[in-house]
Protein backbone atom coordinates (compact mmCIF):
# COMPACT_ATOMS: atom_id res chain seq x y z
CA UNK A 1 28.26 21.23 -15.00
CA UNK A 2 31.08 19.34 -13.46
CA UNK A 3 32.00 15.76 -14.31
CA UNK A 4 31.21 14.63 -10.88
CA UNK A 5 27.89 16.33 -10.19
CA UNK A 6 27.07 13.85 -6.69
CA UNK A 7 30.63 14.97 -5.31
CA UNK A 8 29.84 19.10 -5.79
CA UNK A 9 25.85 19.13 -4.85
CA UNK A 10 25.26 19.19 -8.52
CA UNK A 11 26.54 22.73 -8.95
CA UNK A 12 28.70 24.14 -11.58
CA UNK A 13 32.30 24.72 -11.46
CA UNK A 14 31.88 28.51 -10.80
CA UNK A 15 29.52 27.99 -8.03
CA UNK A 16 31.17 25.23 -6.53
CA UNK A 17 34.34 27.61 -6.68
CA UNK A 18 32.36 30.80 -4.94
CA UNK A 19 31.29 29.48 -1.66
CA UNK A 20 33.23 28.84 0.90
CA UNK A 21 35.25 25.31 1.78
CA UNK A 22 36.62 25.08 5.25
CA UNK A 23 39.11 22.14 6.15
CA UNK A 24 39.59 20.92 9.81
CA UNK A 25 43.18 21.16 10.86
CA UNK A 26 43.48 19.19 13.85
CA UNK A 27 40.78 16.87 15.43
CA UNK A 28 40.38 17.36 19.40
CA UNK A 29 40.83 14.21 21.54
CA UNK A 30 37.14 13.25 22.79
CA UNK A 31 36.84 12.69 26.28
CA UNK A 32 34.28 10.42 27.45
CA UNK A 33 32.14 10.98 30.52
CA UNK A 34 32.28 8.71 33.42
CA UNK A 35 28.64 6.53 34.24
CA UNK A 36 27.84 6.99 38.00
CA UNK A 37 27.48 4.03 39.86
CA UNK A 38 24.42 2.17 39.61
CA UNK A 39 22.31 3.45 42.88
CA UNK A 40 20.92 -0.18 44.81
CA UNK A 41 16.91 -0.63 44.17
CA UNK A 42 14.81 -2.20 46.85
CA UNK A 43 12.73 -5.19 46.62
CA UNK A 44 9.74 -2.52 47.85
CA UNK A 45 10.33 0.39 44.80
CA UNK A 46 10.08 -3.03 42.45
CA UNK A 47 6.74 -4.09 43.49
CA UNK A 48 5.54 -0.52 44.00
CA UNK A 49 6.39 0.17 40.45
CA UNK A 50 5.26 -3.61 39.39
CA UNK A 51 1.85 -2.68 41.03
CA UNK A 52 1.83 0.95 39.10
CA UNK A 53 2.46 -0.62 36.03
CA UNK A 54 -0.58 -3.29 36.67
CA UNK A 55 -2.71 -0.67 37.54
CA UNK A 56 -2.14 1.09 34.47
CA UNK A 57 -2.13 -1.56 32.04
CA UNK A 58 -5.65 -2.23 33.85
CA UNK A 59 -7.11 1.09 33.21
CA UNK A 60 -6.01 0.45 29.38
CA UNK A 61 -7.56 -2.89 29.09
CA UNK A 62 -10.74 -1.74 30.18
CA UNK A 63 -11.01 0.96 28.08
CA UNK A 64 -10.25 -0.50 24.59
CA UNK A 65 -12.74 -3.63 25.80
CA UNK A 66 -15.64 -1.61 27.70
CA UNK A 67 -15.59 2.10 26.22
């Protein structure tokens, strides 16, 4: 076994020397996406979903308390 088994997958020399090692040569610049604006919510889409979400919570409630 090697001397550093944790820094060769605890394989022997001879394995360690058969597969293959690859070595990057260059590292690409990463280019970052750009957000798209933030689209403007209405005060109505808030309470509609406000009221959905109600609802729903509702419908749990009464059946972890009734059923």
């Amino acid at each position: 076994m090697s001397e550093d088994p944790h820094i060769r997958a605890y394989l022997c020399d001879e394995c360690w020397r058969a597969i293959p090692h690859f070595q990057v040569k260059s590292v690409k610049a990463v280019q970052r996406k750009v957000m798209p604006k933030k689209k403007n919510i209405s005060w109505k889409t808030i309470v509609l979903y406000m009221i959905a979400d109600v609802i729903c919570l509702g419908v749990i409630a009464y059946y972890l308390w009734f059923k």
